[in-house]
Protein backbone atom coordinates (compact mmCIF):
# COMPACT_ATOMS: atom_id res chain seq x y z
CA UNK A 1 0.00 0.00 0.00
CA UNK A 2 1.48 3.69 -1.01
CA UNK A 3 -0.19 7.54 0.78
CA UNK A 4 -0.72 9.83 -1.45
CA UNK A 5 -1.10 12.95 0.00
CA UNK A 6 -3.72 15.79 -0.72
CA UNK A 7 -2.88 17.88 -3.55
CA UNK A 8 -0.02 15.61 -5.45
CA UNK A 9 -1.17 14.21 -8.81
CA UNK A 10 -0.84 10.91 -9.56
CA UNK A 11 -0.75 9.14 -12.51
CA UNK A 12 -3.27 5.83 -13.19
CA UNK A 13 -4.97 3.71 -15.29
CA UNK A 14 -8.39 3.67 -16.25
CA UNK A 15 -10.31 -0.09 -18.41
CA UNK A 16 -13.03 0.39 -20.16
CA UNK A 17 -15.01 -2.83 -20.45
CA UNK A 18 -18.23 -4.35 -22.68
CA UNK A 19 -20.73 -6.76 -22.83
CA UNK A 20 -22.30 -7.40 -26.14
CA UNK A 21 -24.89 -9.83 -25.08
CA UNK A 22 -26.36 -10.86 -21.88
CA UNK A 23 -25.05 -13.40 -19.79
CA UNK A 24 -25.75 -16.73 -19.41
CA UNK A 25 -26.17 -16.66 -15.83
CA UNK A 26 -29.92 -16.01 -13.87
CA UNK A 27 -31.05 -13.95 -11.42
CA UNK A 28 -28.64 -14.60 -8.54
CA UNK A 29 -30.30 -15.68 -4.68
CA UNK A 30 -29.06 -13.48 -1.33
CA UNK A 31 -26.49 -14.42 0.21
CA UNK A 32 -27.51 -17.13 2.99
CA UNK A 33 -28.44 -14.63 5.87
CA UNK A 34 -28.29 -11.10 4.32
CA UNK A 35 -31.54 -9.35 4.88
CA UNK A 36 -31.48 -6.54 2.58
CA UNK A 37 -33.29 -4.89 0.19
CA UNK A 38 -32.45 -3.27 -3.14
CA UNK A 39 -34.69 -0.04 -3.83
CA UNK A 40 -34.79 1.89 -7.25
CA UNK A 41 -35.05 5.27 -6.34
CA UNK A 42 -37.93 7.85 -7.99
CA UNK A 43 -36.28 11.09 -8.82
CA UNK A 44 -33.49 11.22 -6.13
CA UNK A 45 -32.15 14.40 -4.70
CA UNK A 46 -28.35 15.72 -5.58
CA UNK A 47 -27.58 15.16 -1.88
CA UNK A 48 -28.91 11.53 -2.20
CA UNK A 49 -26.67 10.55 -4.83
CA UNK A 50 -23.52 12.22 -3.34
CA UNK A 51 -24.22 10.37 0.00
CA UNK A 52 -23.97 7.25 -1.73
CA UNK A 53 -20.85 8.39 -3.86
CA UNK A 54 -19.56 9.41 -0.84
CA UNK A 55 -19.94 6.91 1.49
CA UNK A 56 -18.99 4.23 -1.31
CA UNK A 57 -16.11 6.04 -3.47
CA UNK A 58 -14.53 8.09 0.05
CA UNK A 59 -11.98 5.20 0.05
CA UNK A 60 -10.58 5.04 -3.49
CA UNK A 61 -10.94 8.72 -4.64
CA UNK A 62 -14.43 9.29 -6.16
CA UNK A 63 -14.43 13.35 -6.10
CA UNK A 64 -15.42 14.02 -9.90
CA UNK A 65 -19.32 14.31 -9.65
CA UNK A 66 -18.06 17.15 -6.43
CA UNK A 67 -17.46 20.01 -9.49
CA UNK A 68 -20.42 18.95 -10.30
CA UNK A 69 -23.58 21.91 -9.08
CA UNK A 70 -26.54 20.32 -7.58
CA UNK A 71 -28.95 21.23 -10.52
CA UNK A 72 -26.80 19.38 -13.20
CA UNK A 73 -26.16 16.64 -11.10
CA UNK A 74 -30.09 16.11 -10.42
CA UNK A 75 -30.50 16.36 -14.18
CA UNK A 76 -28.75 13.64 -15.07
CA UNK A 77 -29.78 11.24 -11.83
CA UNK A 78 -33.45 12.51 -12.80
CA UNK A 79 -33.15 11.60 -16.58
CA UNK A 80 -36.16 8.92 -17.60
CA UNK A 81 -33.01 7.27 -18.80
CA UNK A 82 -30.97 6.52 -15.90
CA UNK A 83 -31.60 4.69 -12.55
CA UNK A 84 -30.83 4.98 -9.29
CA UNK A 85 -30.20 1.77 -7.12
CA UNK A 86 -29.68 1.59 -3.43
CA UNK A 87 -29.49 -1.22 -1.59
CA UNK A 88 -30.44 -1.56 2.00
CA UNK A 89 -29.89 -3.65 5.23
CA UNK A 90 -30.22 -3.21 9.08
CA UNK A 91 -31.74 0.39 8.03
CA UNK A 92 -28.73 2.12 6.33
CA UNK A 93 -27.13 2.39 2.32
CA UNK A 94 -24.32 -0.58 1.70
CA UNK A 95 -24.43 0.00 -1.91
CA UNK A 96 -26.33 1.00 -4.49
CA UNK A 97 -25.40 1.37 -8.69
CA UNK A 98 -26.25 3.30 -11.09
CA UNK A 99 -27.00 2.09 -15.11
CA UNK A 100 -27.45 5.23 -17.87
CA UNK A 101 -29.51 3.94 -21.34
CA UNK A 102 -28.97 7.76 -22.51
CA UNK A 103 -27.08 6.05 -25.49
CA UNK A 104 -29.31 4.34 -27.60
CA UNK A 105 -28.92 0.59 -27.27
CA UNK A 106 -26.04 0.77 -24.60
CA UNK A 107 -26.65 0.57 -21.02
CA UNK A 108 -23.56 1.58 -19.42
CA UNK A 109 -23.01 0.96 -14.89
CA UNK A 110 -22.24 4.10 -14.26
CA UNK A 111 -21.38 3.51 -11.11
CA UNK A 112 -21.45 0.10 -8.50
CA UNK A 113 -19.82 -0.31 -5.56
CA UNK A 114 -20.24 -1.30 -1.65
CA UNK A 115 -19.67 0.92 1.24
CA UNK A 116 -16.71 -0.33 3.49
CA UNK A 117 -18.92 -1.79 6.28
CA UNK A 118 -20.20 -4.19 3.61
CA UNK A 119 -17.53 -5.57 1.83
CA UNK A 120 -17.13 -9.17 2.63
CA UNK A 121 -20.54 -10.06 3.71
CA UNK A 122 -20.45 -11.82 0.23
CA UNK A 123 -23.17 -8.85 -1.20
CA UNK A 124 -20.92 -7.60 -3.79
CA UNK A 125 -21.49 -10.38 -6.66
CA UNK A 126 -25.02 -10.70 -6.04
CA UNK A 127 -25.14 -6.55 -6.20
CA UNK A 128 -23.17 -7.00 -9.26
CA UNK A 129 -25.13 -9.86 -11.56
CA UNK A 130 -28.39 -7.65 -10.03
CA UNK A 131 -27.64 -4.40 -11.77
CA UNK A 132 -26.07 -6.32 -15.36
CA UNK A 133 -29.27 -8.01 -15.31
CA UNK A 134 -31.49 -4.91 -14.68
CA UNK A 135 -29.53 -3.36 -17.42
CA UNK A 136 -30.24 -6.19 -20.07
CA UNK A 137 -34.02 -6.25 -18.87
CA UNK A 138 -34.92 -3.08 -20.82
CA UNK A 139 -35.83 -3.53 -24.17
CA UNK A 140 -33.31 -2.77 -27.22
CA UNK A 141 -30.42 -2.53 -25.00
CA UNK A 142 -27.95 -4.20 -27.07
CA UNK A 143 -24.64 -3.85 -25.16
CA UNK A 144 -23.65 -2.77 -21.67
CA UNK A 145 -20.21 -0.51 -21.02
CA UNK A 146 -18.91 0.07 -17.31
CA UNK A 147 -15.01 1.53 -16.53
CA UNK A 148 -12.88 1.19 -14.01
CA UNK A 149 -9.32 2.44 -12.93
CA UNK A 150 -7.04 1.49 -10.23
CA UNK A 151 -8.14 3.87 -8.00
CA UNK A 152 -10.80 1.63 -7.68
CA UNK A 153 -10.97 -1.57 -5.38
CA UNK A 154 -8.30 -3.94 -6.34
CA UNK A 155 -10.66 -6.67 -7.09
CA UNK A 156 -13.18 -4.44 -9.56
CA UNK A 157 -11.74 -4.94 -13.06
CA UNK A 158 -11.34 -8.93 -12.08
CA UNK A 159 -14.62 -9.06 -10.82
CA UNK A 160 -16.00 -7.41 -13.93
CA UNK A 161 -14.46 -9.49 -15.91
CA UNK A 162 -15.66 -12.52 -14.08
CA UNK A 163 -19.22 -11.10 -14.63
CA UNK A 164 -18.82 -11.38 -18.42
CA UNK A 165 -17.67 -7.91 -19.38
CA UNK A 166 -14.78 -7.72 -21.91
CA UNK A 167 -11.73 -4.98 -21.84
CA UNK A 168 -11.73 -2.36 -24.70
CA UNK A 169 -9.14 -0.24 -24.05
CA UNK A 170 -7.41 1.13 -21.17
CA UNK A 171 -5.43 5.04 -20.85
CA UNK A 172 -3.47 6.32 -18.11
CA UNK A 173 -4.92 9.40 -16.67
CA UNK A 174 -3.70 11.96 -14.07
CA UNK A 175 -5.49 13.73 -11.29
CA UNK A 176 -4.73 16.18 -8.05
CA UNK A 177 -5.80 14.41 -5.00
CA UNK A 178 -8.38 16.52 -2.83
CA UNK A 179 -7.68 14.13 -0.09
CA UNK A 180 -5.23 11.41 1.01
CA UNK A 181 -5.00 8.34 -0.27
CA UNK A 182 -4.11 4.83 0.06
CA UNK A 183 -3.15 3.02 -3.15
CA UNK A 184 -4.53 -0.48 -2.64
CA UNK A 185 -2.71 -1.59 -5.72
CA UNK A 186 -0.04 -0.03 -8.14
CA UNK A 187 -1.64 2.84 -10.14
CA UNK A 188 0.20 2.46 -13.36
């Protein structure tokens, strides 16, 4: 593990990945024990969103959507063509995704992920085959996109991958930090 401090820049690399037909696999069953629930959310607030980006992406840099002002940020969460996913247990958020059909015929995850508290509890594959599947369910979606980078957790691109997503390309990007961070994995 490596610190990057607040306000160096750091260099990393980003995967984009696709799916050009649906998997194979069916609706997956909780987790033995889990009692959540997974709620699709009916024109969510800016702060909702953010307190799900937060709370998910504090840990491996997510502060993007954060230049973001809270009118254009509710615009797009509020668009008929994207969906907002949260998923619940012992009454608080530990996850939720996000899939965006604004391009005609591609769903693309715009954003998955678990908050720290509930990593582990074996939630993350089931969260994961939940929202591909959600994304193929709507009619004339033809492939689904997602990206990841290695700011990300050091298990996402595998476990995309395992899911049935294929690399396209990958770039190496740079970025300030606006906090610290701990590289989980090497960034280049």
């Amino acid at each position: 593990m490596t610190l990057y401090k607040a306000g160096e820049t750091v260099e990393y690399r980003v995967t984009w990945l696709e799916m050009t037909r649906r998997p194979g696999y069916g609706w997956p069953s909780l987790p033995v024990g889990r009692d959540v629930i997974l709620t699709h959310a009916d024109t969510p607030p800016a702060w909702w969103f953010l307190a799900l980006y937060n709370a998910v992406g504090r840990d491996y840099a997510w502060t993007d959507k954060h230049a973001m002002d809270d009118a254009a940020i509710a615009d797009w969460i509020q668009h008929a063509d994207v969906s907002l996913y949260t998923l619940m247990g012992k009454g608080w958020p530990q996850g939720f995704f996000m899939l965006d059909w604004r391009e005609t015929g591609t769903c693309d995850l715009a954003y998955f992920g678990l908050v720290p508290e509930a990593v582990g509890m074996g939630l993350g594959s089931w969260l994961l085959k939940t929202a591909i599947l959600t994304g193929w369910e709507r009619a004339g979606t033809t492939r689904m996109t997602v990206n990841t980078c290695t700011l990300d957790h050091p298990r996402a691109l595998a476990q995309y991958q395992r899911m049935g997503f294929s690399p396209l390309k990958t770039e190496v990007h740079s970025r300030t930090l606006a906090q610290d961070f701990t590289a989980k994995q090497p960034l280049t």
